[in-house]
Protein backbone atom coordinates (compact mmCIF):
# COMPACT_ATOMS: atom_id res chain seq x y z
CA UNK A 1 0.00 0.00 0.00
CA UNK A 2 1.21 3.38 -1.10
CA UNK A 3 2.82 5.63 2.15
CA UNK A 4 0.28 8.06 0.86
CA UNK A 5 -2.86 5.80 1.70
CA UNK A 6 -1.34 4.22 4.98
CA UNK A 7 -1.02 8.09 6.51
CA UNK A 8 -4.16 8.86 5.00
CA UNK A 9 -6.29 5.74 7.10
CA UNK A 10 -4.24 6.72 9.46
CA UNK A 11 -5.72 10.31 9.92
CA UNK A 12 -8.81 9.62 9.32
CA UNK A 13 -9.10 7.16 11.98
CA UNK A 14 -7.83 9.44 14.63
CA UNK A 15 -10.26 12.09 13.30
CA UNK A 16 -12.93 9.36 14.24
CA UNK A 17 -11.57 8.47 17.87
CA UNK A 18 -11.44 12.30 18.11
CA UNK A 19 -14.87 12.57 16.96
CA UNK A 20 -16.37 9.65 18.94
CA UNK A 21 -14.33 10.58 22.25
CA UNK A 22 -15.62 14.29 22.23
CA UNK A 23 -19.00 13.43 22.84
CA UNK A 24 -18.58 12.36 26.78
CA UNK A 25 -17.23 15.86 27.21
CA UNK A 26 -19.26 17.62 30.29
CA UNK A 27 -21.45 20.67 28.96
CA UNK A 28 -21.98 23.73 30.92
CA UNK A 29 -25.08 25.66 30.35
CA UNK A 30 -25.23 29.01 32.35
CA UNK A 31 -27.79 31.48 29.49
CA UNK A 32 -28.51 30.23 25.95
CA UNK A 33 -25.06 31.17 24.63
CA UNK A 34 -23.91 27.86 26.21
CA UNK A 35 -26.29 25.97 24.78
CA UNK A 36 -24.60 24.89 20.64
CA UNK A 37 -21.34 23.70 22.33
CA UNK A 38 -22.98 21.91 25.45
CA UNK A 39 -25.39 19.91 23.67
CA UNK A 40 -22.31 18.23 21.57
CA UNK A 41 -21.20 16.20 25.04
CA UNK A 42 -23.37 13.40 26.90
CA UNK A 43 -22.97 14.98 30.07
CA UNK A 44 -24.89 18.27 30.23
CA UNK A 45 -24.96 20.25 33.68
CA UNK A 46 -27.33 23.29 33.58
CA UNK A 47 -26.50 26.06 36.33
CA UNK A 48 -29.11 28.58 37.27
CA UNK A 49 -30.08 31.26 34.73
CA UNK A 50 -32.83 32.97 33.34
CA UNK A 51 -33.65 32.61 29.60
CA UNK A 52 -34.68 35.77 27.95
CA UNK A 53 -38.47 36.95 27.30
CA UNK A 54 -39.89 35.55 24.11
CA UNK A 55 -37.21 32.49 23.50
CA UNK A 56 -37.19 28.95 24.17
CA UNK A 57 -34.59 26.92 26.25
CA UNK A 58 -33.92 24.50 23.49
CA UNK A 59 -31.84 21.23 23.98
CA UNK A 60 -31.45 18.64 21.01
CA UNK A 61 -29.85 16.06 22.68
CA UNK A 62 -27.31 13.63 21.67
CA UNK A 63 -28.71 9.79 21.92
CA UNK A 64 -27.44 8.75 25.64
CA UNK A 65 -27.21 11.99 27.31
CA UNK A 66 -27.45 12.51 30.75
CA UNK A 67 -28.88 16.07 32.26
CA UNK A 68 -28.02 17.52 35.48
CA UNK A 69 -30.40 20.30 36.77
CA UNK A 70 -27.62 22.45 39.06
CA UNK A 71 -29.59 25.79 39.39
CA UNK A 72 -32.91 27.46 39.42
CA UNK A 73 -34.62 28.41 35.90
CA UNK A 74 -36.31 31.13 35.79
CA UNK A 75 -38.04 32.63 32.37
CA UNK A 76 -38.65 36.44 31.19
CA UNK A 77 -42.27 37.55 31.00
CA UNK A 78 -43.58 38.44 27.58
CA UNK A 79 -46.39 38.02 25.38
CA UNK A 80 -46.13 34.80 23.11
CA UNK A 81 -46.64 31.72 22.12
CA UNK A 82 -43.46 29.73 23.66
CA UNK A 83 -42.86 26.90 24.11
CA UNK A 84 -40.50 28.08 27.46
CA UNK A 85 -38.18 24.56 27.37
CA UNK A 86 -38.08 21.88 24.91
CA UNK A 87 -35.65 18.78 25.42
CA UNK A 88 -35.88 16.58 22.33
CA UNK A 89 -33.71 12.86 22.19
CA UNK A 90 -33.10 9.09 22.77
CA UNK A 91 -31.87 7.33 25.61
CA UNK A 92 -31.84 10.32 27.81
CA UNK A 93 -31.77 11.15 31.63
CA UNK A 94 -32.99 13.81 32.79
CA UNK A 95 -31.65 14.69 36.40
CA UNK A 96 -34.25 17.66 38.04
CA UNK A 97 -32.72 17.35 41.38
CA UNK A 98 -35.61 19.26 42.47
CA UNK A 99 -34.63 22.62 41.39
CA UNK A 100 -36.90 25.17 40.36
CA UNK A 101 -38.23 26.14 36.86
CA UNK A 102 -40.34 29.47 37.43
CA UNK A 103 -42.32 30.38 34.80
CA UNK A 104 -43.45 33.49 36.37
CA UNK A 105 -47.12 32.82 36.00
CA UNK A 106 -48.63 35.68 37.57
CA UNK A 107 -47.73 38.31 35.18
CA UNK A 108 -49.82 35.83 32.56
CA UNK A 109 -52.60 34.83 34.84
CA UNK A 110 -56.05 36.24 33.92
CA UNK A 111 -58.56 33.60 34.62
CA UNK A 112 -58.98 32.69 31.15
CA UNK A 113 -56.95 29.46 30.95
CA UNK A 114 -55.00 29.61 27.46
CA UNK A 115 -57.49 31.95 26.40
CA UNK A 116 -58.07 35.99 27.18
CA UNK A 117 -56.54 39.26 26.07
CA UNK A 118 -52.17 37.71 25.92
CA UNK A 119 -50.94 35.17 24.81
CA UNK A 120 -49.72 32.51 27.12
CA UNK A 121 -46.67 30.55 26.43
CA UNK A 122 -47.97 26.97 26.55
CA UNK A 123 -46.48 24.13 27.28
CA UNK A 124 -44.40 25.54 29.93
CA UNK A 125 -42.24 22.03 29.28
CA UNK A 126 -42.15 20.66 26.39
CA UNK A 127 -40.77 16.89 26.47
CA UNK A 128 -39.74 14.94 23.54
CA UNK A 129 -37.25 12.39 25.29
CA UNK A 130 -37.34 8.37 25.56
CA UNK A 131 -35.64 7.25 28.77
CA UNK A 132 -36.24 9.00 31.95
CA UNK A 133 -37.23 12.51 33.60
CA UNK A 134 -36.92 12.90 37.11
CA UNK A 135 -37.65 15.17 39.95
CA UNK A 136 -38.22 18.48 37.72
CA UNK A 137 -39.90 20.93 40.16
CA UNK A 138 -42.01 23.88 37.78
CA UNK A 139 -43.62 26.76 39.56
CA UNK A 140 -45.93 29.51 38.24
CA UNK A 141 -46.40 27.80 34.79
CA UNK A 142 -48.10 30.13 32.60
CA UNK A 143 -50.71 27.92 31.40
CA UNK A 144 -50.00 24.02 30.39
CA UNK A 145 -47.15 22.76 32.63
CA UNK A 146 -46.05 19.74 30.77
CA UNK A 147 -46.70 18.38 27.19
CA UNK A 148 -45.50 14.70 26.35
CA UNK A 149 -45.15 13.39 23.12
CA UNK A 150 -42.19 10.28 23.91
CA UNK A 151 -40.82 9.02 20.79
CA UNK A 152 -39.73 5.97 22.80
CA UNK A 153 -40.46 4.17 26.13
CA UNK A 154 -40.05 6.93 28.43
CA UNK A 155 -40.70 7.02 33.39
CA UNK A 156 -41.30 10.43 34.54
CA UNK A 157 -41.11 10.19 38.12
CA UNK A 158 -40.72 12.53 41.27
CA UNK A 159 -41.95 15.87 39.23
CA UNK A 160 -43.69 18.44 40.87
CA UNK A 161 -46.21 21.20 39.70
CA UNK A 162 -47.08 23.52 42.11
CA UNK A 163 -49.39 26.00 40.23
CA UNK A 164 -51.00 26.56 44.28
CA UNK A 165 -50.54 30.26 43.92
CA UNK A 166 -53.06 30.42 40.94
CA UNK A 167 -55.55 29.83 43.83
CA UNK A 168 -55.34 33.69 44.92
CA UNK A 169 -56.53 36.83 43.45
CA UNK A 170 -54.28 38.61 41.56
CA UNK A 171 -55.01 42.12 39.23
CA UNK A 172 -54.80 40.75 35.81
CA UNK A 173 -58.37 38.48 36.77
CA UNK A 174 -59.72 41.82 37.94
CA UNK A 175 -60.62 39.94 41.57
CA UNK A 176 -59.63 41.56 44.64
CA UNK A 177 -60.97 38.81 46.72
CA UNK A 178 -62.16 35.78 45.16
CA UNK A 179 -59.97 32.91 44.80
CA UNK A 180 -58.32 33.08 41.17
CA UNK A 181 -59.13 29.94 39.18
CA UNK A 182 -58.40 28.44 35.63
CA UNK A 183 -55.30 29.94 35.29
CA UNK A 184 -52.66 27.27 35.01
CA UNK A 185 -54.36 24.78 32.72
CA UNK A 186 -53.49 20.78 32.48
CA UNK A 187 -50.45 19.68 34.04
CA UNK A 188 -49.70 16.35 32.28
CA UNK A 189 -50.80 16.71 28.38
CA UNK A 190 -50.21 13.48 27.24
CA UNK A 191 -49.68 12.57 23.36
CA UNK A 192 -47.46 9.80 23.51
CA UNK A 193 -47.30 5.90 24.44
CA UNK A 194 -45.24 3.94 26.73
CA UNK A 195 -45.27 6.05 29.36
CA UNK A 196 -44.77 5.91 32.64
CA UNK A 197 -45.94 9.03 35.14
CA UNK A 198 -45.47 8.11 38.96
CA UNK A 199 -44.69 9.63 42.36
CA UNK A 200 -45.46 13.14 40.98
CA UNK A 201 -47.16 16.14 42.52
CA UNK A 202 -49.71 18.34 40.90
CA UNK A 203 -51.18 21.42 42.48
CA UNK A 204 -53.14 23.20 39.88
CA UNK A 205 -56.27 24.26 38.59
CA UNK A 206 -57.04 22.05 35.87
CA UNK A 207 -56.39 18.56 34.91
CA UNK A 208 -53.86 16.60 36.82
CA UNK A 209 -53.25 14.33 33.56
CA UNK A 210 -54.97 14.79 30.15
CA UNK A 211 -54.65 11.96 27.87
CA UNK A 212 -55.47 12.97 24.24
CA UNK A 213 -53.95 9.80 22.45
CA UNK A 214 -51.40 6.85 23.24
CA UNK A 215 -51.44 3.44 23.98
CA UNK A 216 -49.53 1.57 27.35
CA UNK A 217 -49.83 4.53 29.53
CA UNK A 218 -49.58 4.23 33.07
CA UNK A 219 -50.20 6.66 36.01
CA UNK A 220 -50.00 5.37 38.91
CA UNK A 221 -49.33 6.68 42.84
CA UNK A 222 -49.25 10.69 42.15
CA UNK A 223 -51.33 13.12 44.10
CA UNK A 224 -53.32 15.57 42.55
CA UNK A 225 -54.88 19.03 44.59
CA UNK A 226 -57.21 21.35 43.68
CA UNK A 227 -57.68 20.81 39.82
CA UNK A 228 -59.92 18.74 37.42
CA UNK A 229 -58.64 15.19 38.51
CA UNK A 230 -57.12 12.80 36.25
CA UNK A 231 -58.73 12.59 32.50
CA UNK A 232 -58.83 10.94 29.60
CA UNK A 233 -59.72 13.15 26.92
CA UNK A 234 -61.05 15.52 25.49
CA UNK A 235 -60.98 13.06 22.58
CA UNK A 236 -61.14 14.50 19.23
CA UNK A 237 -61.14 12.70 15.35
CA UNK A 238 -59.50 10.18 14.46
CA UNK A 239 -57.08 9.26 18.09
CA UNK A 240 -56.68 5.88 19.75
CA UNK A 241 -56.28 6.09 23.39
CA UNK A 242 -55.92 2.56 24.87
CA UNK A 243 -54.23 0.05 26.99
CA UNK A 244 -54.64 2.55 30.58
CA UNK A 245 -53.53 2.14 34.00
CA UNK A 246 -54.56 4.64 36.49
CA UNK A 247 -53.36 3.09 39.52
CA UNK A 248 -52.91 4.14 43.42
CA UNK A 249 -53.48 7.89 43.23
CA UNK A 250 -55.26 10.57 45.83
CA UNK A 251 -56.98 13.07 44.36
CA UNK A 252 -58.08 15.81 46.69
CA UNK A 253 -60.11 18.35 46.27
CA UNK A 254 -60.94 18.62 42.67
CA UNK A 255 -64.01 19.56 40.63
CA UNK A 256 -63.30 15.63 39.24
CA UNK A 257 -62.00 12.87 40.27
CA UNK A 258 -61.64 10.50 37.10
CA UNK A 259 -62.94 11.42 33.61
CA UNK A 260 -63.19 10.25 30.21
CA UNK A 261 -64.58 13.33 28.02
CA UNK A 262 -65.07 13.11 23.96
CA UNK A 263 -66.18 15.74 22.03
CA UNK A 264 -69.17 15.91 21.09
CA UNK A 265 -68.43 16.37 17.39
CA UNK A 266 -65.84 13.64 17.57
CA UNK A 267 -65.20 11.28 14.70
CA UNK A 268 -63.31 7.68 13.85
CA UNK A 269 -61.97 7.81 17.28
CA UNK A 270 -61.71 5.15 20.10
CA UNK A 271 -61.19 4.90 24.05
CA UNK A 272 -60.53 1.46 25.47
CA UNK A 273 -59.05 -0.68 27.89
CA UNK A 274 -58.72 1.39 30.53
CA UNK A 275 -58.21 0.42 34.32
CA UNK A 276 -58.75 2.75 37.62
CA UNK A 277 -56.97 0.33 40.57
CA UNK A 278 -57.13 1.56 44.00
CA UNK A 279 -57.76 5.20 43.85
CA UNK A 280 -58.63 7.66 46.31
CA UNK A 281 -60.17 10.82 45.63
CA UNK A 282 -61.94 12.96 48.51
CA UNK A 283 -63.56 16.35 48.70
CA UNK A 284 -65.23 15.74 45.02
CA UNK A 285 -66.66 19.22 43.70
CA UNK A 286 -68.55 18.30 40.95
CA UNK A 287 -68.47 14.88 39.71
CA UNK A 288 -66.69 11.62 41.52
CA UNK A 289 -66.73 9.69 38.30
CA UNK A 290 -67.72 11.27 35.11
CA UNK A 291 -67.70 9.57 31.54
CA UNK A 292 -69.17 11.95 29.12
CA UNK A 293 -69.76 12.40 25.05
CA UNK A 294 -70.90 15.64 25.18
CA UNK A 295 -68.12 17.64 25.90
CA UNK A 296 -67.39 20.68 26.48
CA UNK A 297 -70.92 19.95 28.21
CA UNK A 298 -70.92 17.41 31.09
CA UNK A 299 -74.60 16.17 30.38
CA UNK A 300 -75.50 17.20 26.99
CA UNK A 301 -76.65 15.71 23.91
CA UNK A 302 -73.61 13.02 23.34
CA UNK A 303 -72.14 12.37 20.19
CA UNK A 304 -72.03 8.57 19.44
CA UNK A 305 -68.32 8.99 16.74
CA UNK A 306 -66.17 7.47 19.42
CA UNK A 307 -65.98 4.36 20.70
CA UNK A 308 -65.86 3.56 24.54
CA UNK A 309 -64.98 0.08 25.47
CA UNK A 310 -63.31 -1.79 28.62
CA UNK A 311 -63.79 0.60 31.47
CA UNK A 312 -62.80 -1.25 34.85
CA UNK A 313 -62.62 0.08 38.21
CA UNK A 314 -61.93 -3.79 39.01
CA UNK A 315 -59.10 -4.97 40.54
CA UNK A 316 -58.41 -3.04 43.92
CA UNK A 317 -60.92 -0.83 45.51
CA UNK A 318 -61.13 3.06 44.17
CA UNK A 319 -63.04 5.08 46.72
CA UNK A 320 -64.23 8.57 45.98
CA UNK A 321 -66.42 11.05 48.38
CA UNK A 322 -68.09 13.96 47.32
CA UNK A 323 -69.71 16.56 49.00
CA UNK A 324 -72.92 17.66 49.59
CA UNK A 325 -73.71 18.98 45.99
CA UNK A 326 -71.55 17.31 44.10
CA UNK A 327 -72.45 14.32 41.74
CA UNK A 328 -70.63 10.77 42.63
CA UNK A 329 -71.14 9.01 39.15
CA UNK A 330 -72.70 9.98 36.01
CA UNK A 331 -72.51 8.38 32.47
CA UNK A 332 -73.38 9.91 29.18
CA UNK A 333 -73.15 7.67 26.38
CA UNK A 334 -74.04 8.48 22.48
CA UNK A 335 -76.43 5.68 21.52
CA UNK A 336 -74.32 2.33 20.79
CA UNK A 337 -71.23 4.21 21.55
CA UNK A 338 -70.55 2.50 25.09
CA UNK A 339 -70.01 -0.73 24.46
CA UNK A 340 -67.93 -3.98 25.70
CA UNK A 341 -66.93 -5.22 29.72
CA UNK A 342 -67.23 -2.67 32.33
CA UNK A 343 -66.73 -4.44 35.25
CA UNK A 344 -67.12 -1.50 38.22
CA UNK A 345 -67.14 -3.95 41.36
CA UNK A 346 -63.90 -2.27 42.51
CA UNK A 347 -66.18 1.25 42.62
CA UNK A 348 -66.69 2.56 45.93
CA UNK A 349 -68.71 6.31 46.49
CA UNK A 350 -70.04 8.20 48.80
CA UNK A 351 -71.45 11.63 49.51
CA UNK A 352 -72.92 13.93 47.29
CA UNK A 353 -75.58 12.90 44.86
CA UNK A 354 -76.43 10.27 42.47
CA UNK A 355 -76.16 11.63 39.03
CA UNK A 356 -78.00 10.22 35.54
CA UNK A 357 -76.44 7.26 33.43
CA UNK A 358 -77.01 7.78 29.88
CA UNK A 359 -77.13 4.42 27.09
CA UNK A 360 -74.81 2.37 28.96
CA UNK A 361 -76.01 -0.55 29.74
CA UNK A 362 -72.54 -2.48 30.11
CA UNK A 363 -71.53 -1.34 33.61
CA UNK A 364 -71.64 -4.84 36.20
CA UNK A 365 -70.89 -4.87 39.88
CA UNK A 366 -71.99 -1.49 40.42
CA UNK A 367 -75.16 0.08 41.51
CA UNK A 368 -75.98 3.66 42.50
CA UNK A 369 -78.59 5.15 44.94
């Protein structure tokens, strides 16, 4: 072989250790500057910073990558859409260590959810990763807290939302002494599938969890204040959501408890196989249980373009109380639209009132009075 050639391998295989090797450098983020240069290692350490008004804290992620959370985050106030973090990736872990990320929701909050006169950045947290995501601590989200979409099997565990401060009047809501509420929509927006969501903390006013498609999804021993429980739904046209495990979760004072919700104009969509497994929920505000095709009404007229099949509160007692004028379980079902086992033997309520089941005649082991 010609000297030429030899050198030539030569090089170009230590270009390829050189290349290969550089990637478990350690990556310091302290402002966005940091950010092009860090995200070339597998070891990324974040310090505390605060990202300007009006951008997003963007991390594309190298397959393998671990994150450590070292500081608080905090996030400029501004008008716009956001998203305020995204983390996209393979592989990764995602170290929180219980650190703050302050989205400074009060200079957004205005009692009009997503909606009213600014725009809200929304999702506060915008996660994209397979692997694992633990102990990330948001505050003051300005409306959703968390959107999933997992291109891969993916645990979030030990993350806290505390959104608690939404519960007070503030001047943007124009209330100078009622409680502030809908201000910090869903916490958990779920869009993806093999997912795990346990040991978490949710204080909010909204949905604890919102599943709005995926299969294998499991949520199991989180506790939810305050909000609108844990739901399935809204379901729009043309999603599968199926294969469900709500398991081992205390949900406390929330307008409801557990709830599957379809729109009422819904299309070529289906809900199934979903299991509730020794739940509590206390303090119920407005329905214990609700499964309803008539949303955004609770009781309407119910649309019949989405399948519901395989509801179970079976295995493992779920026990709900509601007070005085809230409903413990009501069903509205579009005609032929509720259909296969529901086994609810594992159903336990109390308080409140009895509310109407609609065209469902496949619920067993349960009776209301």
């Amino acid at each position: 072989m010609f000297p030429s050639l030899i050198l030539g391998f030569l090089v170009a295989g230590i270009a390829a250790v050189t290349a290969t090797s550089s990637s478990s450098c350690i990556g310091t983020i302290s402002s966005l500057n940091d950010v092009s240069s860090a995200i070339k290692c597998t070891t990324v350490n974040i310090n505390a910073f605060t990202v300007p008004a009006g951008q997003t804290f963007e991390l594309q992620l190298l397959d393998g990558t671990t994150v450590n959370v070292l500081g608080e985050i905090q996030f400029g106030n501004v008008s716009w859409a956001g998203p305020l973090f995204q983390v996209r990736g393979n592989d990764i872990t995602f170290n929180g260590n219980n650190q703050r990320w302050d989205g400074g929701g009060p200079f957004y909050w205005d009692g009009r959810g997503t909606g009213g006169g600014m725009t809200k950045p929304h999702p506060m947290m915008a996660i994209s990763i397979s692997g694992t995501l633990n102990d990330v601590y948001v505050v003051n989200s300005p409306a959703h807290a968390f959107s999933i979409g997992n291109p891969g099997p993916l645990t979030v565990s030990g993350v806290t939302v505390d959104d608690s401060q939404g519960n007070y009047p503030n001047s943007r809501s124009g209330k100078s002494s009622a409680a502030e509420k809908h201000t910090t929509p869903t916490a958990f927006d779920v869009g993806g599938s093999n997912l795990i969501i346990k040991n978490c903390t949710v204080l909010n006013q909204d949905d604890c969890l919102a599943i709005g498609r995926g299969t294998n999804i499991t949520f199991t021993d989180n506790y939810c204040e305050g909000g609108h429980g844990v739901s399935i739904g809204s379901i729009s046209s043309n999603v599968i959501v199926s294969d469900i495990e709500i398991s081992g979760n205390n949900v406390v004072s929330s307008a409801y408890s557990f709830r599957i919700k379809t729109d009422t104009s819904a299309t070529n969509s289906a809900v199934k196989n979903v299991t509730y497994i020794a739940n509590t929920a206390t303090n119920c505000t407005y329905y214990g249980v609700l499964v309803t095709q008539s949303y955004p009404s609770n009781m309407g007229t119910p649309g019949n373009g989405v399948t519901i099949s395989d509801i179970n509160f079976s295995s493992g007692t779920t026990s709900l109380t509601a007070n005085s004028g809230a409903y413990r379980v009501a069903v509205n079902c579009g005609s032929g639209s509720c259909i296969g086992n529901w086994d609810w033997s594992g159903l336990e309520a109390s308080g409140g009132k009895a509310g109407s089941i609609i065209n469902n005649n496949v619920i067993t082991g349960f009776t209301q009075y």
